[in-house]
PDB file of N, CA and C in Angstrom:
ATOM      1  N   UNK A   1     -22.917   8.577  10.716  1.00  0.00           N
ATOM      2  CA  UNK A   1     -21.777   7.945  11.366  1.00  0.00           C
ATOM      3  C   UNK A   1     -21.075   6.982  10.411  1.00  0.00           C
ATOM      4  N   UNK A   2     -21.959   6.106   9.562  1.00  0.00           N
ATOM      5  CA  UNK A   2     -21.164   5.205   8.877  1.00  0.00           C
ATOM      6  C   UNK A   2     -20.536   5.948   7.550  1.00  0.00           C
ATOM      7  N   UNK A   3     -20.955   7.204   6.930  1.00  0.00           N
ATOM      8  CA  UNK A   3     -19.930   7.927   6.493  1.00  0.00           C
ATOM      9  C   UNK A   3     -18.734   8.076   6.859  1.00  0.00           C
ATOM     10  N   UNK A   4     -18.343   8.808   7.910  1.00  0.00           N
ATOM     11  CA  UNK A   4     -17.577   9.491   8.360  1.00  0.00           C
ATOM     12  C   UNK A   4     -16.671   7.952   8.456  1.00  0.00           C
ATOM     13  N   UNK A   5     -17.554   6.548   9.328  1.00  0.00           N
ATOM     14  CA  UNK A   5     -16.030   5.401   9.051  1.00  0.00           C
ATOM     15  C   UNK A   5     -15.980   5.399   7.909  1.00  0.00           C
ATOM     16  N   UNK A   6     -16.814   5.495   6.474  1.00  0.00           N
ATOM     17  CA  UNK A   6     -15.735   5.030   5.698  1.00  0.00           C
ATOM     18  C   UNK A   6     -15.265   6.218   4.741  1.00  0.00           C
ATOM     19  N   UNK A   7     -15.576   7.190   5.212  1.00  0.00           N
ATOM     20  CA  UNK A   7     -14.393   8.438   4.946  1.00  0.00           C
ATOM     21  C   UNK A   7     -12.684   8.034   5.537  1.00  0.00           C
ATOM     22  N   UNK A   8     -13.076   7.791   6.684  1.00  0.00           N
ATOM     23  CA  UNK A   8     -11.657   7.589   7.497  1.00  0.00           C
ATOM     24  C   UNK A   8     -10.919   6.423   6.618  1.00  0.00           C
ATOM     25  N   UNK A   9     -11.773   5.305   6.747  1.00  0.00           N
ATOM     26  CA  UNK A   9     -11.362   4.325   5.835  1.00  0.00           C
ATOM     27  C   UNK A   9     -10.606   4.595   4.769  1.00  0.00           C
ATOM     28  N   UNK A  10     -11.565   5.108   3.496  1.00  0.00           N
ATOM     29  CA  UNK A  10     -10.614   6.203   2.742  1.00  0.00           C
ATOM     30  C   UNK A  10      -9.529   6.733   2.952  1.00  0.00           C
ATOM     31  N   UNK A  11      -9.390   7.366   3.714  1.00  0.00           N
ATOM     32  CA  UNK A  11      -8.016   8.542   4.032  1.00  0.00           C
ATOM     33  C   UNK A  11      -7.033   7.077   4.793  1.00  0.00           C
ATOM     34  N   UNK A  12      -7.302   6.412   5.268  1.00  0.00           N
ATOM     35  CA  UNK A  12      -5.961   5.329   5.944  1.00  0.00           C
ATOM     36  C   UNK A  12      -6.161   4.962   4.949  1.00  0.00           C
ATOM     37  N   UNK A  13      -6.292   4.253   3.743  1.00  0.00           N
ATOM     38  CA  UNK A  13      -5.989   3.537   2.149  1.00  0.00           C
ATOM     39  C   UNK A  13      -5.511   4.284   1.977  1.00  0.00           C
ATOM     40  N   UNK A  14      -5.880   5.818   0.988  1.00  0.00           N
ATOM     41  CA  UNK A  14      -5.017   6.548   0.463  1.00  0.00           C
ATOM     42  C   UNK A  14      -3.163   6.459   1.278  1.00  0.00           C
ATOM     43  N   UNK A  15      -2.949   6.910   3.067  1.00  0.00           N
ATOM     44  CA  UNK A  15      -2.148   6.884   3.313  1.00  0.00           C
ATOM     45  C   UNK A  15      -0.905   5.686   3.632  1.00  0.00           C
ATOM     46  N   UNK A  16      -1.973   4.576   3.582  1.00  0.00           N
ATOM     47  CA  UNK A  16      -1.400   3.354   3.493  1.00  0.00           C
ATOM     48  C   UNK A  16      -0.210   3.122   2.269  1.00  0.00           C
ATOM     49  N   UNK A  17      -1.229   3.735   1.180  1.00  0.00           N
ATOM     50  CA  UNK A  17      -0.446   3.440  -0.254  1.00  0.00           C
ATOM     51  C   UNK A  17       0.337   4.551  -0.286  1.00  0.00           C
ATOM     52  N   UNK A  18       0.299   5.729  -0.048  1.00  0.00           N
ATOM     53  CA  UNK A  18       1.290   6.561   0.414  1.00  0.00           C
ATOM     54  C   UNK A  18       2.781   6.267   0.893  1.00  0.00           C
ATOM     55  N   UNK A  19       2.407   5.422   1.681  1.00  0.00           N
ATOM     56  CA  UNK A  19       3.670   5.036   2.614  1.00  0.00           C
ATOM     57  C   UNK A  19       4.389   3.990   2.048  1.00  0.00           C
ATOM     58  N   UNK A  20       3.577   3.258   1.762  1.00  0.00           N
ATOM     59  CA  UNK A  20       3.945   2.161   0.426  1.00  0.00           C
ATOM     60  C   UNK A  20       4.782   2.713  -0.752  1.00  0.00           C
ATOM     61  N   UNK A  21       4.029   3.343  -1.007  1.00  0.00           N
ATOM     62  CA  UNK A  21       5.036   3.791  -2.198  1.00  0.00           C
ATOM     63  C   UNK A  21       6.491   4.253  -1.910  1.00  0.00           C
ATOM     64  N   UNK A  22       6.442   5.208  -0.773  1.00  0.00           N
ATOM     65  CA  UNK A  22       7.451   5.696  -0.297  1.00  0.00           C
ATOM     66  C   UNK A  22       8.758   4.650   0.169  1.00  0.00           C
ATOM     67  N   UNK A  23       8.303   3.648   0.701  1.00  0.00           N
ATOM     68  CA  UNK A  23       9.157   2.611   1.161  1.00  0.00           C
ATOM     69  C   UNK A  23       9.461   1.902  -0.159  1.00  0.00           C
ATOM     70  N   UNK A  24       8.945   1.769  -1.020  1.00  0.00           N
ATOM     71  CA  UNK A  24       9.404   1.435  -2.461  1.00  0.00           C
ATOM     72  C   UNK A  24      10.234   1.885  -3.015  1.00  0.00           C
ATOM     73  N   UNK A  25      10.353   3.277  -2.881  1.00  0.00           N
ATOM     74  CA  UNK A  25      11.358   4.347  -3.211  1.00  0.00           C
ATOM     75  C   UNK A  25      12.815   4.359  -2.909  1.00  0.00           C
ATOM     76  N   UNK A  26      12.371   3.878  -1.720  1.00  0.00           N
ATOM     77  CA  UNK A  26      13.894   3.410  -0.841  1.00  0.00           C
ATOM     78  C   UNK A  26      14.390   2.220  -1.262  1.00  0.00           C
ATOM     79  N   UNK A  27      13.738   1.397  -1.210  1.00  0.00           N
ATOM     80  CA  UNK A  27      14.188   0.142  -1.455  1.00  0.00           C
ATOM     81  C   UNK A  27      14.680   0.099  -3.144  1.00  0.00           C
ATOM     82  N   UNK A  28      13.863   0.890  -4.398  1.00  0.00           N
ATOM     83  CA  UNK A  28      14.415   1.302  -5.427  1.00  0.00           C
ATOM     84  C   UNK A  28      15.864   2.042  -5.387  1.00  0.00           C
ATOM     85  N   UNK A  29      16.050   2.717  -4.440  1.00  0.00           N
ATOM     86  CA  UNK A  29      17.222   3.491  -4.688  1.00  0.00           C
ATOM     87  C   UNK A  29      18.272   2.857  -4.145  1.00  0.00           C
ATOM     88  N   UNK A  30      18.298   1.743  -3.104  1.00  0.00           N
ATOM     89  CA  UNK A  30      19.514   1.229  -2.212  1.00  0.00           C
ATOM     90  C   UNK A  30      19.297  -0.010  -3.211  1.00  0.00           C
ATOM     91  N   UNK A  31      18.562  -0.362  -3.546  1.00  0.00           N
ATOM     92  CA  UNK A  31      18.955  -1.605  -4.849  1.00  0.00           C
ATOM     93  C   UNK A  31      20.072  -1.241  -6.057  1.00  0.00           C
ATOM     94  N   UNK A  32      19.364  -0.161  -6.657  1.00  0.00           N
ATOM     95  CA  UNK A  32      19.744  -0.022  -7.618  1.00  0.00           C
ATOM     96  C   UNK A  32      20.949   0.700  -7.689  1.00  0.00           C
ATOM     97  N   UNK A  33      21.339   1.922  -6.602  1.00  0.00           N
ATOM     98  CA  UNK A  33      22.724   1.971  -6.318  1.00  0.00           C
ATOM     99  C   UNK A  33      23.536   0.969  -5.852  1.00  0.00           C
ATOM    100  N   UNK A  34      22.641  -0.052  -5.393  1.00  0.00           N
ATOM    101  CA  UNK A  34      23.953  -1.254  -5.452  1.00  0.00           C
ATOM    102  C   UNK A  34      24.235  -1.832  -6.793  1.00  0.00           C
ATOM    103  N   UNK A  35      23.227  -2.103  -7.713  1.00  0.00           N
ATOM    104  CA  UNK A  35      24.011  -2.545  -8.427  1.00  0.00           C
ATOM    105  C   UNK A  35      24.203  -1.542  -9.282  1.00  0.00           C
ATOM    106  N   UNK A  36      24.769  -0.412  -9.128  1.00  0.00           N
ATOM    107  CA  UNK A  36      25.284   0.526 -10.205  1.00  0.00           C
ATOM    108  C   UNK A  36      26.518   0.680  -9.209  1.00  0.00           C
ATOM    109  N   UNK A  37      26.993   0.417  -8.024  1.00  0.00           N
ATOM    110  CA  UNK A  37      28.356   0.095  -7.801  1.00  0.00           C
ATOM    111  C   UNK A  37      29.062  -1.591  -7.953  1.00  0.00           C
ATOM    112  N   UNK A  38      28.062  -2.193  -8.255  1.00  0.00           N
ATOM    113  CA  UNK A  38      28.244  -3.437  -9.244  1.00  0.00           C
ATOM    114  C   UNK A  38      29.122  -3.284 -10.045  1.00  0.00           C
ATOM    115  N   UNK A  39      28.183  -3.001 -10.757  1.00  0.00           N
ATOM    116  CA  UNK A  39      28.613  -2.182 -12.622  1.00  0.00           C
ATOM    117  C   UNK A  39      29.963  -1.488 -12.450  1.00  0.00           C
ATOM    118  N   UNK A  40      29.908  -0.938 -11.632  1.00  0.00           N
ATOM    119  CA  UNK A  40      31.048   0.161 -11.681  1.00  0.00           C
ATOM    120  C   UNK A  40      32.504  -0.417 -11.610  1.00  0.00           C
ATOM    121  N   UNK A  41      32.502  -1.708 -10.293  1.00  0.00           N
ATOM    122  CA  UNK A  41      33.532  -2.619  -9.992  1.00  0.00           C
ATOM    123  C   UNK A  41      33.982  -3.497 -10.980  1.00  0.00           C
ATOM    124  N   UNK A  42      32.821  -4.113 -11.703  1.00  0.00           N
ATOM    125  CA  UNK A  42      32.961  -5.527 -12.625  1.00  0.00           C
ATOM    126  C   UNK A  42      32.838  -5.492 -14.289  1.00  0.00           C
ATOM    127  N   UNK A  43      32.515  -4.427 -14.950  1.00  0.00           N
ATOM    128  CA  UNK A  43      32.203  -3.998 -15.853  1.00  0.00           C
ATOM    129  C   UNK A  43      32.011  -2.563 -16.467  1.00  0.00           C
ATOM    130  N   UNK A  44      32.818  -1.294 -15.892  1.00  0.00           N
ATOM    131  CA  UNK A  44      32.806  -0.389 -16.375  1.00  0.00           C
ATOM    132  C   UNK A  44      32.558  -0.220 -17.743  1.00  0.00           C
ATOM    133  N   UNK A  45      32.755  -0.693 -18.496  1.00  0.00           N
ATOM    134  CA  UNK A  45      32.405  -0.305 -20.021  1.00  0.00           C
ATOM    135  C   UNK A  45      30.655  -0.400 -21.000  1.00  0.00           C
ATOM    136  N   UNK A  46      30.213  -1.322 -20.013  1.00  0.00           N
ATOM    137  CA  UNK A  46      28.641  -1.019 -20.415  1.00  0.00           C
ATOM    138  C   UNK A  46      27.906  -0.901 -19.558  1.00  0.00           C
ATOM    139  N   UNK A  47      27.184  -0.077 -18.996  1.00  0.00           N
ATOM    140  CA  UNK A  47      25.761   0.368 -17.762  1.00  0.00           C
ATOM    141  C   UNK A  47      24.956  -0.356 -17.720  1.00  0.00           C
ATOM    142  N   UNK A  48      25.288  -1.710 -17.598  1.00  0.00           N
ATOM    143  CA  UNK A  48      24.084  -2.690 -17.462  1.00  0.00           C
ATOM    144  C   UNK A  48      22.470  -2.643 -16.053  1.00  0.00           C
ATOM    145  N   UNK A  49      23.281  -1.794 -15.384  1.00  0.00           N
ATOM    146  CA  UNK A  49      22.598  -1.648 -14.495  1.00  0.00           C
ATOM    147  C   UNK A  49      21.407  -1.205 -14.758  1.00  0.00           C
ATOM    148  N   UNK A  50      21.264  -0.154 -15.878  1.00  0.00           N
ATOM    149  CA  UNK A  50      20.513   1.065 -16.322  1.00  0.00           C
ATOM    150  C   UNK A  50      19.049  -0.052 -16.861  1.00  0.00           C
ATOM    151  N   UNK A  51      19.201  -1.381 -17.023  1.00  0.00           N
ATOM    152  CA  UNK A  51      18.138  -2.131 -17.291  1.00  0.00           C
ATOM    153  C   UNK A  51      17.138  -2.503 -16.438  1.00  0.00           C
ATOM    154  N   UNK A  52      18.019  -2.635 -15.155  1.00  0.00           N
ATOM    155  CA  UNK A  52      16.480  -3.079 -14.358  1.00  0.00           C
ATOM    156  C   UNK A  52      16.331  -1.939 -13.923  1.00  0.00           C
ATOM    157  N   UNK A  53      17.146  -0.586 -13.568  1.00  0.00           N
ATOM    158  CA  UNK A  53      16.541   0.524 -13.578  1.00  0.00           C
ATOM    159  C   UNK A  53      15.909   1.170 -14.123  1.00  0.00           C
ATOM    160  N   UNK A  54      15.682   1.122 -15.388  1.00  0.00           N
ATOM    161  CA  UNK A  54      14.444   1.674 -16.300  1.00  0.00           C
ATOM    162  C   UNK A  54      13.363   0.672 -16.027  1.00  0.00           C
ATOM    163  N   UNK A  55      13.622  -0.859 -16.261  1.00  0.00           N
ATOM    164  CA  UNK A  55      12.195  -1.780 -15.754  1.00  0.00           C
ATOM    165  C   UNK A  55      11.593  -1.292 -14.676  1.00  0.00           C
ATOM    166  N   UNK A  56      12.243  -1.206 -13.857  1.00  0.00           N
ATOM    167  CA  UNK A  56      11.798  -0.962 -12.339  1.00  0.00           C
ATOM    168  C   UNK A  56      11.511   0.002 -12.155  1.00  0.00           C
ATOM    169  N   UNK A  57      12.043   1.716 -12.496  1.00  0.00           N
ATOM    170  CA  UNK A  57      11.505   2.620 -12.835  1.00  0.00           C
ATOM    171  C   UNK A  57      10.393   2.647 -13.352  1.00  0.00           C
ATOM    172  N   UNK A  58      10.218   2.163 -14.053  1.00  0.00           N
ATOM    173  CA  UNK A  58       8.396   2.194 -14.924  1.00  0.00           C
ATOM    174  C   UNK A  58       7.464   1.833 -13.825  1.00  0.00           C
ATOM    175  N   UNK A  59       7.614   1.003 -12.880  1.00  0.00           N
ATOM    176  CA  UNK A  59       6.447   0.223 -12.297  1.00  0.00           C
ATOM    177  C   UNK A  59       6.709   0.933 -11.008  1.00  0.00           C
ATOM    178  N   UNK A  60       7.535   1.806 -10.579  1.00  0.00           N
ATOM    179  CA  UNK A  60       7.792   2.808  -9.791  1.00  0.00           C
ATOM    180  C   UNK A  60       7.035   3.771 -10.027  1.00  0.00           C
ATOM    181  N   UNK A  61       7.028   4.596 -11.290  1.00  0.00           N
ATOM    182  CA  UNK A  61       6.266   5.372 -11.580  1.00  0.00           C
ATOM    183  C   UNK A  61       4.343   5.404 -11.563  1.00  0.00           C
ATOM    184  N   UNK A  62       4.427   4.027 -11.578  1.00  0.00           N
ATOM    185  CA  UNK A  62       3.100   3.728 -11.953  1.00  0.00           C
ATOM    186  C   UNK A  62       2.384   3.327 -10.534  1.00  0.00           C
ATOM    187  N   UNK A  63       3.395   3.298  -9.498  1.00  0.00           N
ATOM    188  CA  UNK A  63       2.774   3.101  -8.640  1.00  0.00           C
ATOM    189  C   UNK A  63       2.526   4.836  -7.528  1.00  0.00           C
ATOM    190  N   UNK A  64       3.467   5.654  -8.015  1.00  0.00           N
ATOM    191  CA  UNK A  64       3.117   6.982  -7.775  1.00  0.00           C
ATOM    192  C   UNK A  64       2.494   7.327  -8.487  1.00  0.00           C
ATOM    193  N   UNK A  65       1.883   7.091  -9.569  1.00  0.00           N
ATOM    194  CA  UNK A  65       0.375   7.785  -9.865  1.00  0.00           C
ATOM    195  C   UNK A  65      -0.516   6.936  -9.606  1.00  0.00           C
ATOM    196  N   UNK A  66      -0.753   5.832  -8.749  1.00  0.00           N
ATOM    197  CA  UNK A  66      -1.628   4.837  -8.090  1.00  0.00           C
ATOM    198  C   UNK A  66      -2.032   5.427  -6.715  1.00  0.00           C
ATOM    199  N   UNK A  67      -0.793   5.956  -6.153  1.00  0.00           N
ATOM    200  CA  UNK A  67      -0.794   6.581  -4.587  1.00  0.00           C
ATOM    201  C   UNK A  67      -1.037   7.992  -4.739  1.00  0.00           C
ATOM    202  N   UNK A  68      -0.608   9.010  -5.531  1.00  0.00           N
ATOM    203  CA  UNK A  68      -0.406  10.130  -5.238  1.00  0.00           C
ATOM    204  C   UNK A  68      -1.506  10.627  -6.484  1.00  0.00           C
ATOM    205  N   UNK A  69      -1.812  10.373  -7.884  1.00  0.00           N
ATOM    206  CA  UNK A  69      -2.156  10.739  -9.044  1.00  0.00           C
ATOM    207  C   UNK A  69      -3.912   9.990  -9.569  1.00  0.00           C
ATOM    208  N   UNK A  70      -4.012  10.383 -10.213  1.00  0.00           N
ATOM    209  CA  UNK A  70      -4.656  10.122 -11.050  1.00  0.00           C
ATOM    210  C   UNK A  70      -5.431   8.676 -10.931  1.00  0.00           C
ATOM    211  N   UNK A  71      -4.507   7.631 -10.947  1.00  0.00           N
ATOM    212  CA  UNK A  71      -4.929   6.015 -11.030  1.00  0.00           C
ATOM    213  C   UNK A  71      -5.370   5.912  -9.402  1.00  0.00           C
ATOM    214  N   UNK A  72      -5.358   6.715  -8.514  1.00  0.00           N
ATOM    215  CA  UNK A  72      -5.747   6.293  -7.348  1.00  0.00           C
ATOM    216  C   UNK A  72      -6.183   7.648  -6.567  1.00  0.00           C
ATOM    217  N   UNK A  73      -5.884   7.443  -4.811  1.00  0.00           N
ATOM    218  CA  UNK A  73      -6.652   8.670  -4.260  1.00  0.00           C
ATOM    219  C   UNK A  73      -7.810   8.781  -3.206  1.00  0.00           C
ATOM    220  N   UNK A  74      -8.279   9.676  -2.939  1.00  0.00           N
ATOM    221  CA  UNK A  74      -9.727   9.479  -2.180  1.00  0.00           C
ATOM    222  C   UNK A  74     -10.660   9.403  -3.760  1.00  0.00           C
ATOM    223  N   UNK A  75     -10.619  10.701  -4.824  1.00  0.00           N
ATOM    224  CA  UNK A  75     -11.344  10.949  -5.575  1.00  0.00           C
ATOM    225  C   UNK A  75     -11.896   9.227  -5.858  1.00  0.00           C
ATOM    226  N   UNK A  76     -10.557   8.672  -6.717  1.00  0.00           N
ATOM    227  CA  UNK A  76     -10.977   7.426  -7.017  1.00  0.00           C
ATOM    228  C   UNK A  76     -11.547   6.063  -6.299  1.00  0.00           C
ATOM    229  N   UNK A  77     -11.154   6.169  -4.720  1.00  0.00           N
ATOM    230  CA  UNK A  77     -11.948   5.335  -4.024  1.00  0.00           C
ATOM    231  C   UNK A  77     -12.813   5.741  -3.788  1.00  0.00           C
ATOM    232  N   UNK A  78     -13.751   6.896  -3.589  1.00  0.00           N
ATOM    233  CA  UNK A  78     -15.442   7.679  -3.360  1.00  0.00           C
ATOM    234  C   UNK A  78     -15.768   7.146  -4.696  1.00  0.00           C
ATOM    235  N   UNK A  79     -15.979   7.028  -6.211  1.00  0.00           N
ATOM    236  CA  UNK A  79     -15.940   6.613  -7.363  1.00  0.00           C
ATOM    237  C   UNK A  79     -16.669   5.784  -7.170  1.00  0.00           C
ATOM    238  N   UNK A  80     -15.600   4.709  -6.930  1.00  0.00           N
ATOM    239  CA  UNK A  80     -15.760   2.967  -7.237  1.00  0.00           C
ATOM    240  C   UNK A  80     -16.812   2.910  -6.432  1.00  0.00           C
ATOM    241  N   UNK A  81     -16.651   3.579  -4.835  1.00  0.00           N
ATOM    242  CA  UNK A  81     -17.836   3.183  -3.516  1.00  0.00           C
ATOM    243  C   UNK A  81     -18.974   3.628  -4.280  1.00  0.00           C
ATOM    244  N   UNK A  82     -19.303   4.798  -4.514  1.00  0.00           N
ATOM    245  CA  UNK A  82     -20.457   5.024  -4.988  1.00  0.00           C
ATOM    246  C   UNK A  82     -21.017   4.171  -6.220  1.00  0.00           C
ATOM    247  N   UNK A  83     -20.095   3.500  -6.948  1.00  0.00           N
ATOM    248  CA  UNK A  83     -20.707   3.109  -8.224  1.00  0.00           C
ATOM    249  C   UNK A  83     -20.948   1.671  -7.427  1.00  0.00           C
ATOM    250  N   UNK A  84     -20.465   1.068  -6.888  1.00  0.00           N
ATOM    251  CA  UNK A  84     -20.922  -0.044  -6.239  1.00  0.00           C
ATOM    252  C   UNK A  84     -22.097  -0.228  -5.171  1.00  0.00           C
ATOM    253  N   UNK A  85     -22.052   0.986  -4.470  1.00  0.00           N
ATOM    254  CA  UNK A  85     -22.995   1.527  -4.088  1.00  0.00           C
ATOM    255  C   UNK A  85     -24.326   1.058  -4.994  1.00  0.00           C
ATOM    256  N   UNK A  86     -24.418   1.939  -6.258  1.00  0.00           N
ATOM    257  CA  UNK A  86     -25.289   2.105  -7.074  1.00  0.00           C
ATOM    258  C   UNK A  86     -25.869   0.596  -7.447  1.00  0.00           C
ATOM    259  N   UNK A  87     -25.197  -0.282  -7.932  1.00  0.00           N
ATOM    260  CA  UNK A  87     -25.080  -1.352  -8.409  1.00  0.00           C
ATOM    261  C   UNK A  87     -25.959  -2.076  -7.069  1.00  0.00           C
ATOM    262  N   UNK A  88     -25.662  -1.637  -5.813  1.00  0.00           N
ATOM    263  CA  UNK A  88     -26.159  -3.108  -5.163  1.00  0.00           C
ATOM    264  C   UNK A  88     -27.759  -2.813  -4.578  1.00  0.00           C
ATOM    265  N   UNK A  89     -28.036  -1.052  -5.110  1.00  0.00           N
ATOM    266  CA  UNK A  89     -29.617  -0.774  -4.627  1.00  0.00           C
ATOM    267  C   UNK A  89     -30.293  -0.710  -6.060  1.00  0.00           C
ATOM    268  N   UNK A  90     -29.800  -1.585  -7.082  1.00  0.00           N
ATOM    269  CA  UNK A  90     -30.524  -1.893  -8.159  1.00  0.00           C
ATOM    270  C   UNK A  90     -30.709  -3.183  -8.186  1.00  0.00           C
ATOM    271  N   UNK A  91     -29.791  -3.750  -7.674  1.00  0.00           N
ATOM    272  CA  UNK A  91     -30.553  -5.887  -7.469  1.00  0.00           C
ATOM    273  C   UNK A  91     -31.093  -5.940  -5.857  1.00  0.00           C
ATOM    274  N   UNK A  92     -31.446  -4.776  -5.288  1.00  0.00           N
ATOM    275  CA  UNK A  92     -32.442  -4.931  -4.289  1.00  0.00           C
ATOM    276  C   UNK A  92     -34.128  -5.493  -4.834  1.00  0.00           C
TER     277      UNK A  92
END
Protein backbone atom coordinates (compact mmCIF):
# COMPACT_ATOMS: atom_id res chain seq x y z
CA UNK A 1 0.00 0.00 0.00
CA UNK A 2 2.65 2.51 0.89
CA UNK A 3 4.07 1.94 -2.61
CA UNK A 4 1.37 2.50 -4.58
CA UNK A 5 0.99 6.24 -2.23
CA UNK A 6 4.13 7.06 -3.19
CA UNK A 7 3.87 5.95 -6.75
CA UNK A 8 0.84 8.29 -6.93
CA UNK A 9 2.89 10.81 -5.20
CA UNK A 10 5.27 10.49 -8.01
CA UNK A 11 2.91 10.80 -10.88
CA UNK A 12 1.08 14.22 -9.11
CA UNK A 13 4.97 15.77 -8.95
CA UNK A 14 5.77 14.74 -12.29
CA UNK A 15 2.21 16.38 -13.34
CA UNK A 16 2.43 19.21 -11.11
CA UNK A 17 5.68 20.28 -12.91
CA UNK A 18 4.02 19.50 -16.05
CA UNK A 19 1.53 22.05 -15.63
CA UNK A 20 4.02 24.35 -14.34
CA UNK A 21 5.90 24.41 -17.02
CA UNK A 22 3.09 24.79 -19.27
CA UNK A 23 1.76 27.91 -17.53
CA UNK A 24 5.31 29.26 -17.94
CA UNK A 25 4.96 28.93 -21.49
CA UNK A 26 2.17 31.19 -21.55
CA UNK A 27 3.23 33.59 -19.49
CA UNK A 28 6.71 33.45 -21.73
CA UNK A 29 4.84 34.07 -24.78
CA UNK A 30 2.24 36.99 -23.68
CA UNK A 31 5.38 38.69 -22.07
CA UNK A 32 7.49 38.56 -24.59
CA UNK A 33 5.08 39.38 -27.42
CA UNK A 34 4.47 42.30 -25.48
CA UNK A 35 7.48 43.51 -25.49
CA UNK A 36 8.27 42.67 -29.08
CA UNK A 37 5.20 45.01 -29.82
CA UNK A 38 7.20 47.37 -27.58
CA UNK A 39 10.07 47.20 -29.80
CA UNK A 40 8.08 47.42 -32.68
CA UNK A 41 6.27 50.91 -31.55
CA UNK A 42 9.41 52.65 -29.88
CA UNK A 43 12.41 51.44 -31.58
CA UNK A 44 12.11 49.62 -34.79
CA UNK A 45 15.65 49.66 -35.76
CA UNK A 46 17.21 47.32 -33.13
CA UNK A 47 15.28 43.96 -31.62
CA UNK A 48 16.01 44.64 -28.26
CA UNK A 49 13.45 42.52 -27.23
CA UNK A 50 15.30 39.39 -28.58
CA UNK A 51 17.44 39.77 -25.11
CA UNK A 52 15.31 38.81 -22.50
CA UNK A 53 13.93 36.44 -24.97
CA UNK A 54 16.89 34.41 -25.44
CA UNK A 55 17.61 34.89 -21.37
CA UNK A 56 14.36 33.69 -20.68
CA UNK A 57 14.30 31.20 -23.32
CA UNK A 58 17.22 29.36 -21.82
CA UNK A 59 15.64 28.88 -18.38
CA UNK A 60 12.45 27.95 -20.31
CA UNK A 61 14.12 25.33 -21.87
CA UNK A 62 15.66 24.04 -18.90
CA UNK A 63 12.74 23.84 -17.20
CA UNK A 64 11.15 21.50 -20.01
CA UNK A 65 13.76 19.14 -19.64
CA UNK A 66 13.17 19.34 -15.71
CA UNK A 67 9.32 18.46 -16.40
CA UNK A 68 9.21 16.53 -19.47
CA UNK A 69 13.20 15.23 -20.08
CA UNK A 70 15.90 13.96 -18.78
CA UNK A 71 16.67 16.40 -15.56
CA UNK A 72 13.38 15.21 -14.13
CA UNK A 73 10.32 12.65 -14.39
CA UNK A 74 9.09 9.58 -12.52
CA UNK A 75 12.50 7.78 -13.72
CA UNK A 76 14.36 10.49 -11.77
CA UNK A 77 12.18 10.78 -8.71
CA UNK A 78 12.14 6.56 -8.17
CA UNK A 79 16.24 7.30 -8.34
CA UNK A 80 16.70 9.78 -5.70
CA UNK A 81 13.74 7.67 -3.47
CA UNK A 82 15.55 4.66 -3.75
CA UNK A 83 19.01 6.07 -3.19
CA UNK A 84 17.74 7.73 -0.10
CA UNK A 85 16.03 4.91 0.63
CA UNK A 86 19.40 3.13 0.62
CA UNK A 87 21.20 5.67 2.65
CA UNK A 88 18.75 5.64 5.61
CA UNK A 89 18.82 1.46 6.09
CA UNK A 90 22.60 1.88 6.34
CA UNK A 91 22.65 4.37 9.55
CA UNK A 92 20.02 1.98 10.95
Amino acid sequence: MKENITEEENLRKVARERVEFKRHLVVYIVIIGFLGLINLFTSRHFPWFLFPAGGWGIGLIFHFLAAYGPLGGTMSVEKEYQKLKKKQERHR
